[in-house]
C-alpha atoms as a PDB file:
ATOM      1  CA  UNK A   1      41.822  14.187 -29.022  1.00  0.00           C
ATOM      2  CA  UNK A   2      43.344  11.910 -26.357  1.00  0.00           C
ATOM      3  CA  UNK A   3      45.514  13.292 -23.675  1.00  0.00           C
ATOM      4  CA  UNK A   4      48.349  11.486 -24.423  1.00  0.00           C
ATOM      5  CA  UNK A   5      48.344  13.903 -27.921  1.00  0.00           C
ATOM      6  CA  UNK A   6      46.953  16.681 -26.223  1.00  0.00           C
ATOM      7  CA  UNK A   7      50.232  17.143 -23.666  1.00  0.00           C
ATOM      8  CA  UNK A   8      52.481  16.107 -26.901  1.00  0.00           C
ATOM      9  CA  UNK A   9      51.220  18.821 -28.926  1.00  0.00           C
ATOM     10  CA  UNK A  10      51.443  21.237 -25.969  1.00  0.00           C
ATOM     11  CA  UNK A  11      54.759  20.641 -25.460  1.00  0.00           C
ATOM     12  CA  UNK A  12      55.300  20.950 -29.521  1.00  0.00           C
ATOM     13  CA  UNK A  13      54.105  24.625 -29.483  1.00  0.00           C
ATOM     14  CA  UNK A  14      56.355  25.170 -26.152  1.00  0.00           C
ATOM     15  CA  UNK A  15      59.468  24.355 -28.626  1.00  0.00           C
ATOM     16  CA  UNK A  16      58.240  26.870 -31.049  1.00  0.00           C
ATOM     17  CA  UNK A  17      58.137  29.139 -28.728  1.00  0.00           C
ATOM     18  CA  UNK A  18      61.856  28.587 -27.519  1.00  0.00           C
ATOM     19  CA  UNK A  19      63.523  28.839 -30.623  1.00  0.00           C
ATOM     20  CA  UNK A  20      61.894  32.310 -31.115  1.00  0.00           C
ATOM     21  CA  UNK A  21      64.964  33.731 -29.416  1.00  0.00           C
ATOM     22  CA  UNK A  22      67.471  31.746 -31.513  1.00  0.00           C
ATOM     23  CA  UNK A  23      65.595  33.094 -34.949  1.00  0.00           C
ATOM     24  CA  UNK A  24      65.570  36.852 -33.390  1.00  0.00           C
ATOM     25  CA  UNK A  25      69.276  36.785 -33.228  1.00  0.00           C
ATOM     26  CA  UNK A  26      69.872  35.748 -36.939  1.00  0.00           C
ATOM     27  CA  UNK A  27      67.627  38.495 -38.294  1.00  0.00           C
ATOM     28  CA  UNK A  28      70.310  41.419 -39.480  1.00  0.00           C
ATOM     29  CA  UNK A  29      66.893  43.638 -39.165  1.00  0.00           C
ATOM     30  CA  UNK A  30      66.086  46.111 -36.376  1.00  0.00           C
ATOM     31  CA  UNK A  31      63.919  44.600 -33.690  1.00  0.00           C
ATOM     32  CA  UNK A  32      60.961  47.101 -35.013  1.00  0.00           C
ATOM     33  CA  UNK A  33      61.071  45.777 -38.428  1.00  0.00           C
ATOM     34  CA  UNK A  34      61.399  42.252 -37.433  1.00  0.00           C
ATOM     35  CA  UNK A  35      58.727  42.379 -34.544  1.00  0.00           C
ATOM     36  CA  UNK A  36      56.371  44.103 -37.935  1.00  0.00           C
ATOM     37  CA  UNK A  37      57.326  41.323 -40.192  1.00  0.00           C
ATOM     38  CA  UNK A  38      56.727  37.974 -37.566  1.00  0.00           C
ATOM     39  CA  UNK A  39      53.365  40.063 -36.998  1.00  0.00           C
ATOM     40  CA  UNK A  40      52.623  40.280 -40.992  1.00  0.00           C
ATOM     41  CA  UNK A  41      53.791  36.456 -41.704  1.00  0.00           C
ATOM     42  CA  UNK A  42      51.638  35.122 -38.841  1.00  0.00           C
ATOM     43  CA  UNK A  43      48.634  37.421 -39.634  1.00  0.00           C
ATOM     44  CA  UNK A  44      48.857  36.075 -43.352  1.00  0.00           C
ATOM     45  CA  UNK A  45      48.711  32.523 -41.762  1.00  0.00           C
ATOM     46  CA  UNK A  46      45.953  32.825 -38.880  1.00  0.00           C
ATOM     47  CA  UNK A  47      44.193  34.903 -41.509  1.00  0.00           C
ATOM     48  CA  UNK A  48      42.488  31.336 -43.144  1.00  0.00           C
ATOM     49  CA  UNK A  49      41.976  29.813 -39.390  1.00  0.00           C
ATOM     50  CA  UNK A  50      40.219  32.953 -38.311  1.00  0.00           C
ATOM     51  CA  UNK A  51      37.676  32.880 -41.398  1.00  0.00           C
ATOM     52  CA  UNK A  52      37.000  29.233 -40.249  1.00  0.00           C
ATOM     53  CA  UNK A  53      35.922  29.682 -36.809  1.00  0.00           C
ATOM     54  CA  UNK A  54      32.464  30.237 -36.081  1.00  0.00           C
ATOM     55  CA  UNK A  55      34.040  32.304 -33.137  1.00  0.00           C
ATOM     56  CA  UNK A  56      34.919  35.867 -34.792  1.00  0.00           C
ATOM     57  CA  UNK A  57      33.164  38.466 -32.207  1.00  0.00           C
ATOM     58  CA  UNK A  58      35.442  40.842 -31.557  1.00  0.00           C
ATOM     59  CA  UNK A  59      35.021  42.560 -27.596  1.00  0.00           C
ATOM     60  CA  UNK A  60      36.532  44.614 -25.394  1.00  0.00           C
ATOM     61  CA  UNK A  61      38.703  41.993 -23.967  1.00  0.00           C
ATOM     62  CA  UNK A  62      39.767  40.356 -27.300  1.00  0.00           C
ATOM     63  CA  UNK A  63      40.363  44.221 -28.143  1.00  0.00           C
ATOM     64  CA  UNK A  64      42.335  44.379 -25.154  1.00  0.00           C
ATOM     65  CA  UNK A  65      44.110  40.873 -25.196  1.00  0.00           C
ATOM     66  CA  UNK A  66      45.457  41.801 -28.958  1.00  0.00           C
ATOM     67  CA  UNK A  67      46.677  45.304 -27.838  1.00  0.00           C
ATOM     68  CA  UNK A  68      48.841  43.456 -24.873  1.00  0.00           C
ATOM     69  CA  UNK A  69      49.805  40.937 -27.301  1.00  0.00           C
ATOM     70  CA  UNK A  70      50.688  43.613 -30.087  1.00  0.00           C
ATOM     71  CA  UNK A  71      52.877  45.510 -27.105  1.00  0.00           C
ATOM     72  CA  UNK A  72      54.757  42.478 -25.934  1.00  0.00           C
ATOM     73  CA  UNK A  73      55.677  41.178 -29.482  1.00  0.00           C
ATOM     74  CA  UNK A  74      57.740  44.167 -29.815  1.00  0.00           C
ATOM     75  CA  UNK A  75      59.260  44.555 -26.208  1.00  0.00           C
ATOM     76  CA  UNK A  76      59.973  40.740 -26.814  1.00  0.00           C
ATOM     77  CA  UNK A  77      61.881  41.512 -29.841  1.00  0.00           C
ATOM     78  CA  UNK A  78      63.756  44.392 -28.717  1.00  0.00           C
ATOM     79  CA  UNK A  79      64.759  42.872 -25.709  1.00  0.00           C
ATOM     80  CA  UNK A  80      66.038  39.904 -26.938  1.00  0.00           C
ATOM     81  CA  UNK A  81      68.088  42.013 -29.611  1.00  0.00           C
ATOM     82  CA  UNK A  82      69.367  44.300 -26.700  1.00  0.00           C
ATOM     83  CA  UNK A  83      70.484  42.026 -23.835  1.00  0.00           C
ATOM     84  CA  UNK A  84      71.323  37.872 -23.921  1.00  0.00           C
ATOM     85  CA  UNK A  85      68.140  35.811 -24.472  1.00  0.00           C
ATOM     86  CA  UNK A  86      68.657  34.042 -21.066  1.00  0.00           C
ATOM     87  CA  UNK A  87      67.467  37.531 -19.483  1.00  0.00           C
ATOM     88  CA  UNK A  88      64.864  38.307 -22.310  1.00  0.00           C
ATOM     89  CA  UNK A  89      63.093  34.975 -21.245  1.00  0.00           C
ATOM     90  CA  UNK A  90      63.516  34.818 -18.078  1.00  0.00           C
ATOM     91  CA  UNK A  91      62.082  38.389 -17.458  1.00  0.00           C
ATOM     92  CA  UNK A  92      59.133  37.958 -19.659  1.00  0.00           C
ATOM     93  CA  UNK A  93      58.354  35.043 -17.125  1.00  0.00           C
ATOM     94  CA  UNK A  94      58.039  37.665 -14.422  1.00  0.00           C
ATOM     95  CA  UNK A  95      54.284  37.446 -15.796  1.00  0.00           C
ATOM     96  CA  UNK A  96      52.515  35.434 -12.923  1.00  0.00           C
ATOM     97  CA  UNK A  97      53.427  37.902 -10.002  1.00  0.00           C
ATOM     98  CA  UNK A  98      52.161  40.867 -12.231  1.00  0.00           C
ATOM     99  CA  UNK A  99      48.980  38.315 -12.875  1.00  0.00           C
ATOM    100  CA  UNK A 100      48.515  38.233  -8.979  1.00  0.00           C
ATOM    101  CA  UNK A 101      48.860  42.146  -8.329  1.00  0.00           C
ATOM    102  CA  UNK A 102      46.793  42.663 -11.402  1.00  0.00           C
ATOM    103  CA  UNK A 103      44.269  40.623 -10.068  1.00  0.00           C
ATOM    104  CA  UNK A 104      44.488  41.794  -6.417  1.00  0.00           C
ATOM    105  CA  UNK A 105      44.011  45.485  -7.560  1.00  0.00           C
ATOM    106  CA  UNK A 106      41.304  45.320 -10.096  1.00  0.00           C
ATOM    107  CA  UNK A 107      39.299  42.113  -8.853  1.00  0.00           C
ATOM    108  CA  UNK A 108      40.044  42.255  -5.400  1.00  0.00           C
ATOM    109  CA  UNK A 109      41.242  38.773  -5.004  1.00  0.00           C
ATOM    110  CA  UNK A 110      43.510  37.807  -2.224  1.00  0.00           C
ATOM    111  CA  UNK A 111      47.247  37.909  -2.026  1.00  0.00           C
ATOM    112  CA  UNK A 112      48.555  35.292   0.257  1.00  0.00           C
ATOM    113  CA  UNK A 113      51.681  34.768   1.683  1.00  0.00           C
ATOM    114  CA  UNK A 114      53.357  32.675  -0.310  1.00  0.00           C
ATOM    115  CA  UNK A 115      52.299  35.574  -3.196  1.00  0.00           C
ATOM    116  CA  UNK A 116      54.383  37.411  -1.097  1.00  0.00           C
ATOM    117  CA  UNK A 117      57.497  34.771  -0.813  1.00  0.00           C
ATOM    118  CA  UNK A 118      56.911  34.313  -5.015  1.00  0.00           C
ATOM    119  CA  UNK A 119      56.982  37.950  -5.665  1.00  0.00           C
ATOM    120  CA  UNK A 120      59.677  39.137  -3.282  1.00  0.00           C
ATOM    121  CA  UNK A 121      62.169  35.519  -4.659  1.00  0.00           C
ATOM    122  CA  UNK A 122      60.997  37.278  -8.463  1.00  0.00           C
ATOM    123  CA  UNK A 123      62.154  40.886  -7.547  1.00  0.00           C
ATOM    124  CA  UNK A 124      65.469  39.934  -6.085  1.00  0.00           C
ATOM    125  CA  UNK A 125      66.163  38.089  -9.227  1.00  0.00           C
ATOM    126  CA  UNK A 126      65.025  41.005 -11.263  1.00  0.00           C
ATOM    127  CA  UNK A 127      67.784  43.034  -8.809  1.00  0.00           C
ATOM    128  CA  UNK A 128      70.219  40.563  -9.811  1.00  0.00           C
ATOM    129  CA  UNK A 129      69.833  40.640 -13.682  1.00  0.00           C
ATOM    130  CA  UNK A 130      70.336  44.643 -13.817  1.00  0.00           C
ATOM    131  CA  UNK A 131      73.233  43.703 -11.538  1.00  0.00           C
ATOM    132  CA  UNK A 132      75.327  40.951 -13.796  1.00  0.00           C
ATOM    133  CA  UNK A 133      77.393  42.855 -16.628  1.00  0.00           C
ATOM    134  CA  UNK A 134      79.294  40.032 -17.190  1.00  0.00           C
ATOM    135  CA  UNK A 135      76.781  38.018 -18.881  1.00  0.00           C
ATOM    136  CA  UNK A 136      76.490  40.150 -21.737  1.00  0.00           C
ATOM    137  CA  UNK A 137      73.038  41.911 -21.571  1.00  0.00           C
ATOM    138  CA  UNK A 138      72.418  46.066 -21.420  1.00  0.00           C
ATOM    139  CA  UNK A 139      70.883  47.827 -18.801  1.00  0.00           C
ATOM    140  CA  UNK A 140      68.108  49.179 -21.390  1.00  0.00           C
ATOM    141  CA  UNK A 141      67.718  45.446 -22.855  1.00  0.00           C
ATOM    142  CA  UNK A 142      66.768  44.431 -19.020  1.00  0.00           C
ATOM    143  CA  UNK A 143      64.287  47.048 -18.614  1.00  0.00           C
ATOM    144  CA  UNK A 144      62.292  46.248 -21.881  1.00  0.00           C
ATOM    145  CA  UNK A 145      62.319  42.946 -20.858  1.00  0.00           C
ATOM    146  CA  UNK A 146      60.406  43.885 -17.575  1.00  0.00           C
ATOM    147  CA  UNK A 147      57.795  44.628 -19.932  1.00  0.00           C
ATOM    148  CA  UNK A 148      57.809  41.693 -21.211  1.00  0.00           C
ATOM    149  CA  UNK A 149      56.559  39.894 -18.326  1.00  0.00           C
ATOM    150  CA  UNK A 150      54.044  43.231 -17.631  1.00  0.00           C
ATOM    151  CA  UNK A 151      52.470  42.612 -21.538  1.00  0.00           C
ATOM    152  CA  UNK A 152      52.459  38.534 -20.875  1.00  0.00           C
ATOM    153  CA  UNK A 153      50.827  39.459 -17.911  1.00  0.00           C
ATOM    154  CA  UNK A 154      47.719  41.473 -19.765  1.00  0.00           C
ATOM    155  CA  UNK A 155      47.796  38.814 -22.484  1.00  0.00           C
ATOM    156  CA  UNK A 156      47.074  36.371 -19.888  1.00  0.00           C
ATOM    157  CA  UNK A 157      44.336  37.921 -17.610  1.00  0.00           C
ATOM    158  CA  UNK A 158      42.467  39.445 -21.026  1.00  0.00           C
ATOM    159  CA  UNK A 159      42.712  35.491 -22.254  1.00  0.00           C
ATOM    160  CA  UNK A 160      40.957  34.388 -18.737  1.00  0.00           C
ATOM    161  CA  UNK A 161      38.747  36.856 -18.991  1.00  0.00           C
ATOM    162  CA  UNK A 162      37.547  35.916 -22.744  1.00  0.00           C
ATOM    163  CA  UNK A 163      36.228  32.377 -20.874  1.00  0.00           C
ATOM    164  CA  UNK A 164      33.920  30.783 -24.207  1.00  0.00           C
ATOM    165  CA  UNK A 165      35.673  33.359 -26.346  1.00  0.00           C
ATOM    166  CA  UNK A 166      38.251  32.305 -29.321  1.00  0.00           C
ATOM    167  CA  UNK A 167      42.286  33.521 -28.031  1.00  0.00           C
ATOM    168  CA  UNK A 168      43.001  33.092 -32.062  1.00  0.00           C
ATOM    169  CA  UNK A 169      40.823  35.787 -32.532  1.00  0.00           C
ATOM    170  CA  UNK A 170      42.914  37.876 -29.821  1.00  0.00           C
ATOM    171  CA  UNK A 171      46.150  37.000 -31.099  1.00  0.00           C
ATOM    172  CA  UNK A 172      44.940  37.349 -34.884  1.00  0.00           C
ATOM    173  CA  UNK A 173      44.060  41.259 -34.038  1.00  0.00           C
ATOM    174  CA  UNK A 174      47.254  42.059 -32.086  1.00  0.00           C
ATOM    175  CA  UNK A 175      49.468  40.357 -34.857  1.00  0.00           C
ATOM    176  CA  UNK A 176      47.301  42.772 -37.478  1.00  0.00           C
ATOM    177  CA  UNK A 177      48.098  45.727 -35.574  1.00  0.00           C
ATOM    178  CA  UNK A 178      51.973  44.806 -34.570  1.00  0.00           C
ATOM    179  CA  UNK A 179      52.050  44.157 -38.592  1.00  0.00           C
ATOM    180  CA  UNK A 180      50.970  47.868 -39.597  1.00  0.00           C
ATOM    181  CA  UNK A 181      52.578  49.078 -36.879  1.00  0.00           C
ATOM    182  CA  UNK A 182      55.966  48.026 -38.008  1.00  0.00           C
ATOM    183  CA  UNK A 183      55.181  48.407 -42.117  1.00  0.00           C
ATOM    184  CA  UNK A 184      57.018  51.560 -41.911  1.00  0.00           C
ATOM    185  CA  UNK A 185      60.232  49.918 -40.149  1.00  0.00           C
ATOM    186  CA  UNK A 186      60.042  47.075 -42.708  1.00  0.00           C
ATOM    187  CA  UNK A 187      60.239  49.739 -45.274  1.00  0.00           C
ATOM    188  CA  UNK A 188      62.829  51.229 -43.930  1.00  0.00           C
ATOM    189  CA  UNK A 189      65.204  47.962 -42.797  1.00  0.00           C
ATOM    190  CA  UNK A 190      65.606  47.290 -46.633  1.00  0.00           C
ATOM    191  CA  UNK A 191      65.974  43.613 -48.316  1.00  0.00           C
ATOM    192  CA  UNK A 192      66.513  40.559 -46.609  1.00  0.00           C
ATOM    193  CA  UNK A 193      69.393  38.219 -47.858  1.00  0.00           C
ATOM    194  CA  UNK A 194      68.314  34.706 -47.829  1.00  0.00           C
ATOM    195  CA  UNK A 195      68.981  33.639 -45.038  1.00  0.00           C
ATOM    196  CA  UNK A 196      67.335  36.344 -42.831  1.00  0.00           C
ATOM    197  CA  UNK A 197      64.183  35.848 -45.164  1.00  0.00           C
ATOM    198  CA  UNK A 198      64.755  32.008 -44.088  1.00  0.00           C
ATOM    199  CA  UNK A 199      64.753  32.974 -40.151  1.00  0.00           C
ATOM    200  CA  UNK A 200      62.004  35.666 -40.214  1.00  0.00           C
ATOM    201  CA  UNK A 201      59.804  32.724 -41.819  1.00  0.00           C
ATOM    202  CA  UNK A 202      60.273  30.278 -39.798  1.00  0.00           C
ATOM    203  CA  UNK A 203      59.932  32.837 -36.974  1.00  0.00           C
ATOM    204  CA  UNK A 204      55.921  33.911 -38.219  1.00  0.00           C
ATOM    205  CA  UNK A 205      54.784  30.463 -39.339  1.00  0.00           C
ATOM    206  CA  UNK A 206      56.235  29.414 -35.758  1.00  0.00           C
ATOM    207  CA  UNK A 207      53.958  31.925 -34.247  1.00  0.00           C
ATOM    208  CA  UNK A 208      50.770  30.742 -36.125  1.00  0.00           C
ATOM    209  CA  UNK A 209      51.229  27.182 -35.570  1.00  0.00           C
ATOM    210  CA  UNK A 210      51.862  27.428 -32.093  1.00  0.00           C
ATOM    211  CA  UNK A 211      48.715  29.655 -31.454  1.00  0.00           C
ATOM    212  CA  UNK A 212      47.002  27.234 -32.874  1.00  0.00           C
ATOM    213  CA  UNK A 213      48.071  24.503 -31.183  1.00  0.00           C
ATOM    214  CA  UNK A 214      47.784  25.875 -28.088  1.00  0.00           C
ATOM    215  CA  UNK A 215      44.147  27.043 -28.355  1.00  0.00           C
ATOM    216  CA  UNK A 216      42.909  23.326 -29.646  1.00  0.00           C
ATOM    217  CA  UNK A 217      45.121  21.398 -27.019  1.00  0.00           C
ATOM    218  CA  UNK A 218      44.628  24.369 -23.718  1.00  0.00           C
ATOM    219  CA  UNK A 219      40.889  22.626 -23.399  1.00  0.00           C
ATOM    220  CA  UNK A 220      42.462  18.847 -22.674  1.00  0.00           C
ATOM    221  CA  UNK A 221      45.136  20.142 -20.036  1.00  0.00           C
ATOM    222  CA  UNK A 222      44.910  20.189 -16.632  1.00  0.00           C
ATOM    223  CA  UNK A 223      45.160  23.036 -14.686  1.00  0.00           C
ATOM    224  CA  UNK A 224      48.672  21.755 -13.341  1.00  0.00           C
ATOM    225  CA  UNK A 225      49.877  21.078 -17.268  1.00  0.00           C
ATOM    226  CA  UNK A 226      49.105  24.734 -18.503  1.00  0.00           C
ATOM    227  CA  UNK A 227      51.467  25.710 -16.281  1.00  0.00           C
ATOM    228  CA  UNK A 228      54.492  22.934 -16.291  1.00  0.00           C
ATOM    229  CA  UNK A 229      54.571  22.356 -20.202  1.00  0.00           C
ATOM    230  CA  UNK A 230      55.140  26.316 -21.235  1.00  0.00           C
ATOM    231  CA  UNK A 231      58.583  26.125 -18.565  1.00  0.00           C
ATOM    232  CA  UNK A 232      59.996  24.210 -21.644  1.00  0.00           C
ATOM    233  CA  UNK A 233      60.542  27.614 -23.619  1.00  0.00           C
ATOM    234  CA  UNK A 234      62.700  29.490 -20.792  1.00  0.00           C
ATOM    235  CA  UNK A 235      64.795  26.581 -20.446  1.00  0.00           C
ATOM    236  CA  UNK A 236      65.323  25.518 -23.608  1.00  0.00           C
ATOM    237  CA  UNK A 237      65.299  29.320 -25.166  1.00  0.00           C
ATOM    238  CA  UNK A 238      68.764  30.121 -23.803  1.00  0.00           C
ATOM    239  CA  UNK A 239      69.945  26.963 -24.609  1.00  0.00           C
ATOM    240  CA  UNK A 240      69.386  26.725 -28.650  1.00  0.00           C
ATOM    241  CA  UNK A 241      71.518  30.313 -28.575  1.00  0.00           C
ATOM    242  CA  UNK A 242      74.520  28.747 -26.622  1.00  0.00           C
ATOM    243  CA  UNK A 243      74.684  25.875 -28.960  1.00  0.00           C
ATOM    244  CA  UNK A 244      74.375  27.944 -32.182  1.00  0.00           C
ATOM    245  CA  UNK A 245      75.803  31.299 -30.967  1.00  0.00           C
ATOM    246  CA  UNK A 246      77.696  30.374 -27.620  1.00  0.00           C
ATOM    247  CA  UNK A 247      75.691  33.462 -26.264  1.00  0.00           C
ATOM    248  CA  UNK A 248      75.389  32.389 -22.395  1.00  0.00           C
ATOM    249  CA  UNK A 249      74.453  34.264 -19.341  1.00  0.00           C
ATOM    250  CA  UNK A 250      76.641  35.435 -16.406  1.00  0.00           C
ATOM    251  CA  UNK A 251      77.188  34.036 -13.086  1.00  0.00           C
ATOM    252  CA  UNK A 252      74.384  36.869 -11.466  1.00  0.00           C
ATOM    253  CA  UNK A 253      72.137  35.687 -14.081  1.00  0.00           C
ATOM    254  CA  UNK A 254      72.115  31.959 -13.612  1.00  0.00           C
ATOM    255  CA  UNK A 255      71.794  33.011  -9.762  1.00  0.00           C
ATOM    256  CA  UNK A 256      68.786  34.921 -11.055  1.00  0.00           C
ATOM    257  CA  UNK A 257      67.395  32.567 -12.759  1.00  0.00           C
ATOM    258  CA  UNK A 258      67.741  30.062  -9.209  1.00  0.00           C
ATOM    259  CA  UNK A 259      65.769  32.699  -7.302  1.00  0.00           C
ATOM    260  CA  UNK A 260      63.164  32.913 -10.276  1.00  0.00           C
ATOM    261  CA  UNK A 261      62.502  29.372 -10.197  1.00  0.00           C
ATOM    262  CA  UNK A 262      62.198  29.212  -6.188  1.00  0.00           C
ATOM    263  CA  UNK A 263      59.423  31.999  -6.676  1.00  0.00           C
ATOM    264  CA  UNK A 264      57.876  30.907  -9.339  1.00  0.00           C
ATOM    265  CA  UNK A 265      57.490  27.131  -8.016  1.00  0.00           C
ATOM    266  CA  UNK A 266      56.134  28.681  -4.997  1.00  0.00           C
ATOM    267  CA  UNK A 267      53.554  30.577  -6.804  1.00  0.00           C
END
């Protein structure tokens, strides 16, 4: 595969990944049941991938990687039902300082000062979010959200960890046990009208594909690219909800959101 298609199907699955928000919001289901059914769809679909890889071991950081994932698909879900998705995003890209302290605390490595710049710019943003009622979102929406970026975080370092491993694999286990963790939610949310089916759909096969993707493309990216191409799904998440549900954030927020991108540039 040739860069060129590498970076284009990259920056496909970054797409996916910002309309998640959008779909979310025109489920009529509780964020449990609709965090249970994406998890079910997409296990249904990775479930043919996964019997096609040669890579199926299953260790403690797989184990690990799907329990993070499992954990943020949920907080992701809730917190984009309970505050705007401009916060829901933007929090869950708190991810990289967590990565650093992570890191720091269990492998020792060093925290430099501009670390420090990245992770002080990210908390004053954080400050700022819990601050802004105007733009719509709830206090307890905010604080899922943190988790968000905590679970991201754990998704990421178990993924770096798994170095020759398969992340399908990871992500195939944590949507199996988000899926039968939410059954009984599911159960309880009742029947879909059409166009909720539609959305929750779209919402799992965009999960699938974009795993995918990601794991066939991640080896033909530079170092540089894995981390420029995702910033298409916090910008553009925020932005397919204003145009379809005129949802937009508050003036604290998009001052946030400034501060955010100062730290995380810096990082």
């Amino acid at each position: 595969m040739n860069h060129k298609k590498v970076i284009g199907l990259t920056c496909v699955a970054a797409l996916m990944w910002s309309l998640a928000g959008l779909n979310i919001k025109m489920i009529s289901w509780t964020p449990y049941a609709i965090a249970g059914g994406r998890s079910l769809i997409a296990m249904l679909l990775l479930t043919p991938v996964v019997l096609k890889s040669k890579k199926r071991r299953i260790d403690w950081y797989v184990l690990g990687g799907a329990l993070c994932y499992a954990a943020f698909n949920y907080c992701f879900v809730a917190s984009t039902k309970l505050t705007t998705s401009a916060n829901a995003i933007m929090l869950q890209y708190t991810a990289p300082i967590y990565v650093a302290l992570l890191l720091w605390v269990f492998l020792k490595e060093r925290v430099t000062r501009t670390d420090i710049y990245s992770m002080a710019c990210v908390f004053a943003g954080m400050v700022l979010f819990f601050m802004d009622q105007a733009g719509g979102g709830s206090t307890i929406g905010n604080a899922v959200a943190v988790f968000n970026g905590v679970t991201f975080a754990g998704i990421s370092i178990f993924l770096r960890l798994l170095k020759n491993g398969n992340p399908v694999m990871s992500m195939y286990l944590g949507n199996i046990i988000a899926g039968v963790a939410g059954i009984s939610f599911i159960v309880r949310a009742g029947r879909l009208d059409r166009s909720d089916f539609f959305f929750l759909i779209l919402l799992g096969s965009m999960v699938a594909l974009s795993y995918v993707i990601c794991a066939k493309a991640s080896t033909g990216l530079s170092e540089l690219e894995t981390v420029i191409i995702p910033i298409i799904d916090p910008i553009m998440n925020p932005v397919w909800v204003f145009l379809t549900l005129g949802e937009k954030p508050g003036r604290l927020s998009l001052l946030a959101q400034r501060s955010y991108s100062m730290g995380l540039h810096s990082g």
